[in-house]
N, C-alpha and C. Protein backbone atom coordinates (compact mmCIF):
# COMPACT_ATOMS: atom_id res chain seq x y z
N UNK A 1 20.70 -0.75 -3.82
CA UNK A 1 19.96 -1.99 -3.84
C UNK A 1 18.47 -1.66 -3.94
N UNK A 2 17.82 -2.40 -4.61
CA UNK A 2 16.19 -2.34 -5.11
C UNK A 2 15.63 -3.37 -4.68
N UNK A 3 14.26 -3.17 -4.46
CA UNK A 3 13.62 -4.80 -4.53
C UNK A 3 11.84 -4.31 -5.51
N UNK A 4 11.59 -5.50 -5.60
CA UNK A 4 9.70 -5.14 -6.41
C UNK A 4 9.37 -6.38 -5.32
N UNK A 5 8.40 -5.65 -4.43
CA UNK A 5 7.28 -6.21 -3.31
C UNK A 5 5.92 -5.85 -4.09
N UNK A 6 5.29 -7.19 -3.42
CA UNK A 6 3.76 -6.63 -3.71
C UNK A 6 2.75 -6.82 -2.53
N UNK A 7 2.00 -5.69 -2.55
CA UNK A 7 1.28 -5.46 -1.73
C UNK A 7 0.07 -5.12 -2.17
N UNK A 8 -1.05 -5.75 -1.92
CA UNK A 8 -2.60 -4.57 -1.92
C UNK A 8 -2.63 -5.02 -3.37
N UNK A 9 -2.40 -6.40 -4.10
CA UNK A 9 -2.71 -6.86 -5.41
C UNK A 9 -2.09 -5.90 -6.55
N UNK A 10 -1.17 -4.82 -5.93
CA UNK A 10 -0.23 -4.35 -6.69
C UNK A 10 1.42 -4.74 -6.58
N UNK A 11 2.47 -4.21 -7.15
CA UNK A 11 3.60 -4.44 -7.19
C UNK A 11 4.15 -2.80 -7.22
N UNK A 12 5.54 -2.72 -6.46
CA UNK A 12 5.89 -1.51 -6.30
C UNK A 12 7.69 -1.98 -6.23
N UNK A 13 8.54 -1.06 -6.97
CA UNK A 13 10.35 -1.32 -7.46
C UNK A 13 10.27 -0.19 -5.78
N UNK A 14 11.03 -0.61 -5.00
CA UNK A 14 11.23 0.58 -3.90
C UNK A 14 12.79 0.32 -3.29
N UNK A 15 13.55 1.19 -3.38
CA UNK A 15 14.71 1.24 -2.46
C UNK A 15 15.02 1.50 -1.13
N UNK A 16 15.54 1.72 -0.07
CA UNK A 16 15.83 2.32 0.92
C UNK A 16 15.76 3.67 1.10
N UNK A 17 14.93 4.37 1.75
CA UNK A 17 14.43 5.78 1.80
C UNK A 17 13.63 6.73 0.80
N UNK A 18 12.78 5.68 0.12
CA UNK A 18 11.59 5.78 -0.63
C UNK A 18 10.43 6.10 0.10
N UNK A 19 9.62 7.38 -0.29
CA UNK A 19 8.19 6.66 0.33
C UNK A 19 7.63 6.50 -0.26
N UNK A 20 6.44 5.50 0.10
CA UNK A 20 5.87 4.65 -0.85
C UNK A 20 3.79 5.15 -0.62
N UNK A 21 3.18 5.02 -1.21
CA UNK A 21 1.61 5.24 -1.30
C UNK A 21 1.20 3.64 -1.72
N UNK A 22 0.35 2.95 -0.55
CA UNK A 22 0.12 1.55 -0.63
C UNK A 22 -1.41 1.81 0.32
N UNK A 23 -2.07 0.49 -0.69
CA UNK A 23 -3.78 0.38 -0.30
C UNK A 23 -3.48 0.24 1.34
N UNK A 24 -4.81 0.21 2.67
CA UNK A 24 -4.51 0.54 3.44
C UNK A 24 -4.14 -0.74 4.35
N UNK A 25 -3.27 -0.49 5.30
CA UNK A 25 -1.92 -1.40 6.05
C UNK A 25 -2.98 -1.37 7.39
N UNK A 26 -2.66 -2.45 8.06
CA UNK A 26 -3.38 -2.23 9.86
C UNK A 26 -2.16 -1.80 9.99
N UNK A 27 -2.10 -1.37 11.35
CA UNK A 27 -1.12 -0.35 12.09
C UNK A 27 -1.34 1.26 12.50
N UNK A 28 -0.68 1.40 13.33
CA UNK A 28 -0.83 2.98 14.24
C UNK A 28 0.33 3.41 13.17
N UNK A 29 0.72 5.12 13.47
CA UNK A 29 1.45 6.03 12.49
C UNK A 29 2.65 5.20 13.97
N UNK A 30 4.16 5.00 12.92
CA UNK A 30 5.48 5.02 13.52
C UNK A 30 5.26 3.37 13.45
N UNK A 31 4.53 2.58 13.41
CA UNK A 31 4.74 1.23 13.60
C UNK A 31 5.60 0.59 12.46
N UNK A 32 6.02 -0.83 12.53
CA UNK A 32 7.01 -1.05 11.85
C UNK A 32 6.45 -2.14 11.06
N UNK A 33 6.58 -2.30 9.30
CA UNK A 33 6.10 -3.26 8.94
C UNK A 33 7.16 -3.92 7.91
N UNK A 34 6.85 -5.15 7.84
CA UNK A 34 7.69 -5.84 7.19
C UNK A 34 7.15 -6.86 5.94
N UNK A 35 7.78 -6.69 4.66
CA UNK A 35 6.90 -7.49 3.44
C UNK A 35 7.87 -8.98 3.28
N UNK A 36 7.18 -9.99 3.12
CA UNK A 36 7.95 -11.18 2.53
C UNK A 36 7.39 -11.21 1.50
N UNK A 37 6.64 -10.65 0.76
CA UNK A 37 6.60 -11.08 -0.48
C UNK A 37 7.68 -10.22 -1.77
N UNK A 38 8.46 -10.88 -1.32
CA UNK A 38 9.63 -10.26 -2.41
C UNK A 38 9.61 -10.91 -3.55
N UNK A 39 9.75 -10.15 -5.23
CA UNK A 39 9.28 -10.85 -6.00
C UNK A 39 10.49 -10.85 -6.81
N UNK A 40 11.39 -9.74 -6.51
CA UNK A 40 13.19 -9.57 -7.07
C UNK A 40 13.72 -8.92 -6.25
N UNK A 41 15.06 -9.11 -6.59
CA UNK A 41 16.28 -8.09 -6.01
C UNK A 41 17.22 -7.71 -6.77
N UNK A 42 17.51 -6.27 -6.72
CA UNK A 42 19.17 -5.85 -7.65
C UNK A 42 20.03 -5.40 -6.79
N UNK A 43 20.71 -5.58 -7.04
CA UNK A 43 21.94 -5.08 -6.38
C UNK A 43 23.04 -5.16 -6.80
N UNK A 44 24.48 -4.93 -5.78
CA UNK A 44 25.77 -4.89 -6.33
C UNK A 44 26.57 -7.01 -7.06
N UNK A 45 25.45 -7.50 -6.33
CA UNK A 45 25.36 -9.07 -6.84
C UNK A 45 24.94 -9.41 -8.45
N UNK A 46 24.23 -8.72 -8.55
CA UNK A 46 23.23 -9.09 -9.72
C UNK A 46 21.71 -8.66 -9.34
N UNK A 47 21.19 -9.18 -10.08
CA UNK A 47 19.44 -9.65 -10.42
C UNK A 47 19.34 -11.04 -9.53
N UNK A 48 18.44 -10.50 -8.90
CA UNK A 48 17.80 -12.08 -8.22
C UNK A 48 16.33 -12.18 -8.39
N UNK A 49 16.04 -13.15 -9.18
CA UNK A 49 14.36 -13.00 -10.08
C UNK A 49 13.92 -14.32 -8.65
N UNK A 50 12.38 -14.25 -8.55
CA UNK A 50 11.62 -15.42 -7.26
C UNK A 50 11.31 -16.30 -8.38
N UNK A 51 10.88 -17.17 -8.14
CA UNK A 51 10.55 -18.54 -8.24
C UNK A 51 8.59 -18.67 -8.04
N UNK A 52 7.94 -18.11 -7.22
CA UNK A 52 7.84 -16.28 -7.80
C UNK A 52 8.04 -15.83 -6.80
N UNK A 53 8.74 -15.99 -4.89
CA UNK A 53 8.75 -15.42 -4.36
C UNK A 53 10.17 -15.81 -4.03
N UNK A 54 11.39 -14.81 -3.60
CA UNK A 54 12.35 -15.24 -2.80
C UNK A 54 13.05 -15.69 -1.32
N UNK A 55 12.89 -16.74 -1.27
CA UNK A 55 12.89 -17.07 0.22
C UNK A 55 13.79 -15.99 1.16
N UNK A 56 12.97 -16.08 2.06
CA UNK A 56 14.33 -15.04 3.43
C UNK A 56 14.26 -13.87 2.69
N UNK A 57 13.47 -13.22 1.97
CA UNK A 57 13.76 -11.74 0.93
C UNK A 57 12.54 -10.92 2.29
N UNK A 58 13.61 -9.80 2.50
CA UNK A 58 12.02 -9.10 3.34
C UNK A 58 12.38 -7.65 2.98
N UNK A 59 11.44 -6.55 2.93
CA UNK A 59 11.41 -5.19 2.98
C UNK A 59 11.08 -4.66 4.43
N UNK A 60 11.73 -3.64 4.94
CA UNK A 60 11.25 -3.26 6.18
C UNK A 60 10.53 -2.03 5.64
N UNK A 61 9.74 -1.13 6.38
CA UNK A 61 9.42 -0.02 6.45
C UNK A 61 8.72 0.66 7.69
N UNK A 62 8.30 1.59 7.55
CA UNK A 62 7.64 2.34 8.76
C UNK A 62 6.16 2.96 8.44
N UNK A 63 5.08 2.95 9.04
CA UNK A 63 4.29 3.68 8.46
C UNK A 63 4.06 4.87 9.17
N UNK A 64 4.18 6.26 7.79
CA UNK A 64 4.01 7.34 8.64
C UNK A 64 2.78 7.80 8.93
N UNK A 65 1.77 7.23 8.16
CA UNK A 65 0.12 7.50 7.86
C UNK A 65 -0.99 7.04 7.39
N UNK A 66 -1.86 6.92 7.80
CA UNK A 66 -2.99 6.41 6.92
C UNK A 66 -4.16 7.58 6.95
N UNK A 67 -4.35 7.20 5.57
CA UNK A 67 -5.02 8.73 5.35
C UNK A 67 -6.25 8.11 3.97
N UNK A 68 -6.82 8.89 3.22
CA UNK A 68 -8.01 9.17 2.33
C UNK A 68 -7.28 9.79 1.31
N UNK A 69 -7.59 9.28 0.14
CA UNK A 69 -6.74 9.27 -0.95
C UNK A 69 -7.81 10.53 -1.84
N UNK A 70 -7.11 10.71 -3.30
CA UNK A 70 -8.05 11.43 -4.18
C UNK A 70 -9.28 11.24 -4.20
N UNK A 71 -10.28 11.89 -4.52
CA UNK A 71 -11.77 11.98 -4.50
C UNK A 71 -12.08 11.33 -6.09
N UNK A 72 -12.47 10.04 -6.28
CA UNK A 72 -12.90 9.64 -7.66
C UNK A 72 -14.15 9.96 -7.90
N UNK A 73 -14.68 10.25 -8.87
CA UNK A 73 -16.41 10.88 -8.98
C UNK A 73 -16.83 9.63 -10.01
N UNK A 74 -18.41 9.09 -9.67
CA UNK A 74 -18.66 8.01 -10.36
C UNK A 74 -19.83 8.63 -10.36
N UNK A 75 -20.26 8.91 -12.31
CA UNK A 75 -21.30 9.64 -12.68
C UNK A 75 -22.20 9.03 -13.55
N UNK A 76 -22.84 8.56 -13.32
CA UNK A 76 -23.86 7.62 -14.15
C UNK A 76 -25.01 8.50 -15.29
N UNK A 77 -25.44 8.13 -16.40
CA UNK A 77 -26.52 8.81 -16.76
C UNK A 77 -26.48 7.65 -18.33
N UNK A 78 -28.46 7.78 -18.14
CA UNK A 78 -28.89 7.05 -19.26
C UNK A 78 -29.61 8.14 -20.06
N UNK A 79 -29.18 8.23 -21.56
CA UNK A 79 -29.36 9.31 -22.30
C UNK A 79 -31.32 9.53 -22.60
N UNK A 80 -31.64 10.39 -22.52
CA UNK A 80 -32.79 10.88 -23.34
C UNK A 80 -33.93 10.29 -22.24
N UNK A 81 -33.46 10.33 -20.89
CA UNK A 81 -34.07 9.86 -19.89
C UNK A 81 -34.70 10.45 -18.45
N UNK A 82 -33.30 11.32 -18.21
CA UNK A 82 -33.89 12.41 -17.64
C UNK A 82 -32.74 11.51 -16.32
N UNK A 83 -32.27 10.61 -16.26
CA UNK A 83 -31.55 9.91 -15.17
C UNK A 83 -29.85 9.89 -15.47
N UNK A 84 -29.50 10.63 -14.23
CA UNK A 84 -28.29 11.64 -14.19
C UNK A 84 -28.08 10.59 -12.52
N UNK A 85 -26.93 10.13 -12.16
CA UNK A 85 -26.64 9.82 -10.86
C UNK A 85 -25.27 10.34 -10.86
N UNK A 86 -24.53 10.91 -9.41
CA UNK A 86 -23.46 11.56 -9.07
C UNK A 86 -22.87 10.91 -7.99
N UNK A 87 -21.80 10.35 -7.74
CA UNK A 87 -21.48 10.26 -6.14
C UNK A 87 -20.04 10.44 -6.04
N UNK A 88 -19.20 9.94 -5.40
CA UNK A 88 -18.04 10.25 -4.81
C UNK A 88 -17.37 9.22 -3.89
N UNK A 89 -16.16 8.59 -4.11
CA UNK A 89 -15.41 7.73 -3.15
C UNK A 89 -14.02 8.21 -3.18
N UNK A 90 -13.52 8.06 -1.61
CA UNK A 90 -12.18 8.12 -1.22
C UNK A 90 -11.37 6.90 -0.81
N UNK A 91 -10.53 6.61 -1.20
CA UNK A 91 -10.09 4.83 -0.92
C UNK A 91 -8.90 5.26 0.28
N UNK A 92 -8.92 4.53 1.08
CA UNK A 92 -8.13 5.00 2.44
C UNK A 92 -6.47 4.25 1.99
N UNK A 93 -5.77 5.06 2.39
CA UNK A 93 -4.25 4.13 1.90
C UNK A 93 -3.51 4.69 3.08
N UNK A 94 -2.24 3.90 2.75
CA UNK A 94 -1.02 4.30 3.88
C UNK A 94 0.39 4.48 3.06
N UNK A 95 0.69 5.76 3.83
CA UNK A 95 2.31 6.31 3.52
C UNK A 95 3.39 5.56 4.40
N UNK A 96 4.16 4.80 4.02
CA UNK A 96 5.28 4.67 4.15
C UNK A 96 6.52 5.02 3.47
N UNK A 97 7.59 4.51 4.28
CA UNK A 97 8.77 5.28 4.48
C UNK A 97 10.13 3.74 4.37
N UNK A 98 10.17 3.21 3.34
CA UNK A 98 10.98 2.35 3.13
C UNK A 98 12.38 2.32 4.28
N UNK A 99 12.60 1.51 5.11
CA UNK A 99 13.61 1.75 5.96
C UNK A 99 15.27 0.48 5.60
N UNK A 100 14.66 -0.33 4.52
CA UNK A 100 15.42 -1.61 5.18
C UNK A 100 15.27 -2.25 3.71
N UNK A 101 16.19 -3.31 3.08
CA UNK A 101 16.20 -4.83 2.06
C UNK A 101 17.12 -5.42 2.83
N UNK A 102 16.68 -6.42 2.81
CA UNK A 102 17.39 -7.83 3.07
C UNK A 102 17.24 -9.17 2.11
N UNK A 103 18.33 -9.75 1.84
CA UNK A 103 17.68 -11.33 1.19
C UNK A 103 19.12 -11.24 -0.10
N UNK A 104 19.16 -12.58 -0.21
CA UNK A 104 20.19 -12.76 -1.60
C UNK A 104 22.20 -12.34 -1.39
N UNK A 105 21.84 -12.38 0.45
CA UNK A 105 23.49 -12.36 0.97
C UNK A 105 23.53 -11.30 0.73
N UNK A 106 22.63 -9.90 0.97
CA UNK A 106 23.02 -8.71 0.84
C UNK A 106 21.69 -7.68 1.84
N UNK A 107 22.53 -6.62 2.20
CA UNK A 107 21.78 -5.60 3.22
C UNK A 107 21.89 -4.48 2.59
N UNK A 108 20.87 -3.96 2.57
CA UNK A 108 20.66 -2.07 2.39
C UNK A 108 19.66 -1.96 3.31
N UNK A 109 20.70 -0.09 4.32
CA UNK A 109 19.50 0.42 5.31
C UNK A 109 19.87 1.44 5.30
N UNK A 110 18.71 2.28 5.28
CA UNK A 110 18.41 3.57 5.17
C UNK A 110 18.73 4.44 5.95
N UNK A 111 19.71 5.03 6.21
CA UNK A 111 20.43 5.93 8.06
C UNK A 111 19.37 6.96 7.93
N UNK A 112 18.77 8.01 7.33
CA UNK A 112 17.74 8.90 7.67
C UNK A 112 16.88 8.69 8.70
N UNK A 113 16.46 9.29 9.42
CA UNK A 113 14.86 10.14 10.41
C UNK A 113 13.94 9.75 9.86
N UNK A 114 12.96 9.05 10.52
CA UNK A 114 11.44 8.91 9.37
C UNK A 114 10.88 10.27 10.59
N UNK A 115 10.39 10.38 9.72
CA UNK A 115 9.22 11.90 10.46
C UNK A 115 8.06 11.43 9.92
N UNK A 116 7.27 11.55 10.97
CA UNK A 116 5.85 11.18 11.16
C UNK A 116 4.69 12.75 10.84
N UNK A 117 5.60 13.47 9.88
CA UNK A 117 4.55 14.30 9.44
C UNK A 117 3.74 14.07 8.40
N UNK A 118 2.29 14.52 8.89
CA UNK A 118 1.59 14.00 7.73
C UNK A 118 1.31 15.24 6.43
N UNK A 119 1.03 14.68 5.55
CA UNK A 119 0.49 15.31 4.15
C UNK A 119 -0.07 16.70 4.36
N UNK A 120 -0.98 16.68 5.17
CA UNK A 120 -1.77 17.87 5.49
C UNK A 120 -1.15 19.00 6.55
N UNK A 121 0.22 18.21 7.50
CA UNK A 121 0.79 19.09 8.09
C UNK A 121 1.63 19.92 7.34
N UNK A 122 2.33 18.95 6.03
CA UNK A 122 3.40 19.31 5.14
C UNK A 122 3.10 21.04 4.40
N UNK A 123 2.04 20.32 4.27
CA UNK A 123 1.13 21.46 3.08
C UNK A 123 0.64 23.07 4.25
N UNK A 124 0.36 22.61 5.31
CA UNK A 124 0.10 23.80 6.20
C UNK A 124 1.34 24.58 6.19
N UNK A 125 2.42 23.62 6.58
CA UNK A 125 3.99 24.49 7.22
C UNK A 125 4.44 25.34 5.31
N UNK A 126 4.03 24.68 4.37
CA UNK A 126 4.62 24.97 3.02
C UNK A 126 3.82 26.61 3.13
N UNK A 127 2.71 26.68 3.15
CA UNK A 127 1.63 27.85 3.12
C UNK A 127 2.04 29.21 4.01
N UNK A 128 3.36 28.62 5.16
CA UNK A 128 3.34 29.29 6.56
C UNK A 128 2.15 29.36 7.22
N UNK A 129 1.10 28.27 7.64
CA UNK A 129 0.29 28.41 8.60
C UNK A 129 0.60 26.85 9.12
N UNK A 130 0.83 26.78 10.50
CA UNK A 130 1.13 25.82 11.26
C UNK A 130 0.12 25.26 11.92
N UNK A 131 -0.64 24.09 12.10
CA UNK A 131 -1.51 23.44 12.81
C UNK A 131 -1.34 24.07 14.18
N UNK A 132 -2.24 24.06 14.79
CA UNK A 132 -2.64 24.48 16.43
C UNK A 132 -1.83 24.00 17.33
N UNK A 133 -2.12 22.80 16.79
CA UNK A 133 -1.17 21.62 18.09
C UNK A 133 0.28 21.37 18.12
N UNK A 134 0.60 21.87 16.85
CA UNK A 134 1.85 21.40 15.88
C UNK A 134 2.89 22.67 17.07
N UNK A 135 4.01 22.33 17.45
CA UNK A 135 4.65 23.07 18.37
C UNK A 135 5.72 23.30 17.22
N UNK A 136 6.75 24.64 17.12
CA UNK A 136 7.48 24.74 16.26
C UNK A 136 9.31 24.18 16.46
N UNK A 137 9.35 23.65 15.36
CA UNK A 137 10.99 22.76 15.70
C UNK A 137 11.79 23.25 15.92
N UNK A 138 12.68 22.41 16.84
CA UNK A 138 13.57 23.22 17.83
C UNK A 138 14.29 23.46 17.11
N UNK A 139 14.88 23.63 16.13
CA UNK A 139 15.98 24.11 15.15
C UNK A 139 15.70 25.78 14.70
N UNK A 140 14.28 25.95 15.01
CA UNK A 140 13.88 26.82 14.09
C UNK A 140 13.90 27.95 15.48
N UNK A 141 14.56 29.09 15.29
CA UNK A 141 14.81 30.52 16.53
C UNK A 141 13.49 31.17 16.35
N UNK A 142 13.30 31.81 17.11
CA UNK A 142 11.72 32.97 16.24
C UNK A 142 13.12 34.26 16.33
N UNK A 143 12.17 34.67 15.31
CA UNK A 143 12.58 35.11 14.44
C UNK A 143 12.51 37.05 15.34
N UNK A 144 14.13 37.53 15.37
CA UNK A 144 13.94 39.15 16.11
C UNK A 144 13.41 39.85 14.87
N UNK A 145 12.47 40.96 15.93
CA UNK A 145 12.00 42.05 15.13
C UNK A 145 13.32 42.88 14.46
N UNK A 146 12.86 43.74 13.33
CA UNK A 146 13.54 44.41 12.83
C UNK A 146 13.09 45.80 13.30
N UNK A 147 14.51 46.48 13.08
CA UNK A 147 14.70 48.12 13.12
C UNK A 147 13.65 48.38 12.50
N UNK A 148 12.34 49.62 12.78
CA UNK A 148 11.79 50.35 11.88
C UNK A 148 12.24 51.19 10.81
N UNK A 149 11.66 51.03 9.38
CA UNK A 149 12.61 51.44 8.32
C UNK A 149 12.20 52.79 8.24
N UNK A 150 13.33 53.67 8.06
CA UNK A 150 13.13 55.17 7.68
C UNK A 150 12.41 55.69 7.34
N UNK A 151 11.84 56.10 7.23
CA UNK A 151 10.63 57.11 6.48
C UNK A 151 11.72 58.61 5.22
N UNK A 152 11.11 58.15 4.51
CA UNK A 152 11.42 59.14 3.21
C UNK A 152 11.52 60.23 3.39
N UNK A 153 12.53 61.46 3.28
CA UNK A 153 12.07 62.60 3.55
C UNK A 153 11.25 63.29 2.55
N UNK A 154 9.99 64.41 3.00
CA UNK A 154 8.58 64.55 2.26
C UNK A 154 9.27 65.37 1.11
N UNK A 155 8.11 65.69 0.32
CA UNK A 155 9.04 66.33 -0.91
C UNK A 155 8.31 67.58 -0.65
N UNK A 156 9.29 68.54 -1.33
CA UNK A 156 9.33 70.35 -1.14
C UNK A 156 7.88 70.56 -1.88
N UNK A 157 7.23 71.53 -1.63
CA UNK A 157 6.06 72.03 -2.05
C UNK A 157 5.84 72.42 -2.93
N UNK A 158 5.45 72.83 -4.15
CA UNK A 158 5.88 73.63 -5.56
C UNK A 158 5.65 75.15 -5.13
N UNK A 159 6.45 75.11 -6.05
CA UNK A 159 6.21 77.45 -5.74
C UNK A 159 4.99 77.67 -6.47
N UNK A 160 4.46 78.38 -6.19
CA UNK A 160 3.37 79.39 -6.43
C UNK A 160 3.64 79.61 -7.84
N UNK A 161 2.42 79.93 -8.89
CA UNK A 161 2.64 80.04 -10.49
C UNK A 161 2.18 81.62 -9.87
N UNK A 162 3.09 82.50 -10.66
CA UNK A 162 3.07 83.87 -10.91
C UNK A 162 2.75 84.55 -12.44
N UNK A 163 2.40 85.64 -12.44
CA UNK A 163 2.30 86.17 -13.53
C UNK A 163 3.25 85.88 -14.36
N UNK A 164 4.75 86.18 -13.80
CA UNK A 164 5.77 86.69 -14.80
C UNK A 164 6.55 85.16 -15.10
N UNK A 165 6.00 84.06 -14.47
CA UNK A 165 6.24 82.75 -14.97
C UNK A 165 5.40 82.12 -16.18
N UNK A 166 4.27 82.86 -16.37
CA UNK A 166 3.59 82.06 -16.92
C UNK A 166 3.74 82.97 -18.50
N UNK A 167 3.89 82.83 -19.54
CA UNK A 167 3.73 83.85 -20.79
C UNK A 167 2.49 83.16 -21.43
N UNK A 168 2.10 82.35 -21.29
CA UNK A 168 0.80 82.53 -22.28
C UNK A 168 -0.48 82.32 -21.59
N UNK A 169 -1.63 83.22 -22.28
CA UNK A 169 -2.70 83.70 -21.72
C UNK A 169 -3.48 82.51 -22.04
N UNK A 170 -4.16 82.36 -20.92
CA UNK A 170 -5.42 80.98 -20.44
C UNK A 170 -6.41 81.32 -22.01
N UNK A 171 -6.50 80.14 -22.58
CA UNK A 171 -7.45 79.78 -23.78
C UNK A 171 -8.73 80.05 -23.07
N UNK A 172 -9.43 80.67 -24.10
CA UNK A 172 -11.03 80.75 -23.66
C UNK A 172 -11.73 79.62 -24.36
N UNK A 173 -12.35 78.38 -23.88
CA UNK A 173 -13.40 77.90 -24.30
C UNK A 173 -14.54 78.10 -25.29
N UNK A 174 -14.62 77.52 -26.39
CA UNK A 174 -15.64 78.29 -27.57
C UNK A 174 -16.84 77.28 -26.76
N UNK A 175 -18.05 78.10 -26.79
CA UNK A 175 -19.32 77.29 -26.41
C UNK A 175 -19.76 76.46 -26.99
N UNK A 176 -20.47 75.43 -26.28
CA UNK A 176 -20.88 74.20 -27.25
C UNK A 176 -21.57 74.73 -27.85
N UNK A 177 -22.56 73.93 -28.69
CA UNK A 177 -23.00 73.67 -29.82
C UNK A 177 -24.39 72.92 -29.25
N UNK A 178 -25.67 73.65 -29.40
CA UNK A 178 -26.89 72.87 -28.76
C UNK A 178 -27.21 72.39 -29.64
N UNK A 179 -27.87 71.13 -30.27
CA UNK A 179 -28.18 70.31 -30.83
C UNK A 179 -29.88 70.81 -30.91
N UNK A 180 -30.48 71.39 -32.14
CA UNK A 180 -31.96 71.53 -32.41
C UNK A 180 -32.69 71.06 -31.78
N UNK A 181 -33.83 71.05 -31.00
CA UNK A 181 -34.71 70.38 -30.17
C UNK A 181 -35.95 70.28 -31.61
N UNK A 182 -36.21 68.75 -31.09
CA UNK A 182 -37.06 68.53 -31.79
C UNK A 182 -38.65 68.70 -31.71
N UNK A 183 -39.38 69.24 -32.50
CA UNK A 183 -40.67 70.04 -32.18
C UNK A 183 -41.70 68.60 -32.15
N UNK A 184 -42.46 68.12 -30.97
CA UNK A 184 -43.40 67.11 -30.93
C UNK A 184 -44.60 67.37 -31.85
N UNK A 185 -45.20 66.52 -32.52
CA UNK A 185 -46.11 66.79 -33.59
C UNK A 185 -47.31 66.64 -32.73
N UNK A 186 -48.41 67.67 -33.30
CA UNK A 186 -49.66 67.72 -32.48
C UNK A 186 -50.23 66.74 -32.56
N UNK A 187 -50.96 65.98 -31.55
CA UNK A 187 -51.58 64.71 -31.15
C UNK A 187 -53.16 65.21 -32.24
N UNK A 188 -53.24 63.98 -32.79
CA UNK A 188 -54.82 64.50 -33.68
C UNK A 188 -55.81 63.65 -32.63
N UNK A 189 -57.31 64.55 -32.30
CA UNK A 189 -57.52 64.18 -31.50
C UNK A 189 -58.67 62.82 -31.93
N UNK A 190 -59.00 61.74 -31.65
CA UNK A 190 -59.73 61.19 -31.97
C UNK A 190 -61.20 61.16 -31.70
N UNK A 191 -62.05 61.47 -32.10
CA UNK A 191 -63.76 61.16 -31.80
C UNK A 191 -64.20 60.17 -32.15
């Protein structure tokens, strides 16, 4: 089952255990929010199109975050002027976690865990470096040391080069070749 809600002067198709990126929501992380503005529904019924909204149609969800979105750069400049302007905005949004449709004599709900990890924790644990505060999940054992691994045995020494190994006699070097030095021409003296 699907529905298209709109929120934040946008519209978003979201199912049950979607998460979703929406302009920013009031609410703490884990709180529970709910959309009536349902604008369709699909499901095992059909298509249910609004009128433009469908009565009794609601989306549940959870929010796991509100956070600061991509960095947009807004760069101004008037040519042959010498006027160059630079700046920078972050638009604050919230992650949710689709939990729930209702409306049109039909239910879809999402049995999964919402986890309240955020973006920046995700990306630490992906790297293997864990936030400070972040305690590690109980699923996870630490991990036993291992056996120290063998060491190679060293390799044998070479034998000694002897006379009667070697048959041919060490090349002698022909001497370079000095390159003419060039004779400086006598300075004429000026009066």
């Amino acid at each position: 089952m699907y529905a298209v809600i709109k929120t934040g002067g946008k519209q978003y198709r979201v199912q049950p255990g979607d998460v979703l990126v929406v302009e920013k929501l009031d609410g703490d992380a884990g709180s529970d929010i709910s959309f009536g503005e349902v604008l369709m529904l699909g499901g095992d019924k059909g298509v249910t199109v609004g009128a433009p909204l469908i009565d009794g149609a609601t989306v549940a969800a959870t929010l796991i975050e509100t956070r600061k979105g991509e960095k947009v750069k807004i760069f101004k400049k008037i040519r042959r002027q010498g006027y160059r302007r630079t700046r920078g905005h972050r638009q604050m949004e919230s992650v949710l976690r689709i939990t729930g449709i209702e409306g049109a004599g039909e239910k879809a709900k999402w049995d999964g865990e919402t986890s309240l990890m955020t973006k920046a924790e995700m990306n630490l644990r992906a790297r293997g470096l864990a936030s400070r505060d972040a305690a590690p999940a109980q699923d996870e054992a630490p991990k036993a040391k291992a056996a120290p691994a063998k060491k190679a045995p060293a390799k044998k020494a070479a034998a000694p080069k002897t006379e009667a190994t070697t048959d041919e006699a060490p090349k002698a070097k022909a001497p370079a070749k000095k390159a003419p030095a060039k004779k400086a021409a006598p300075k004429a003296d000026k009066e």
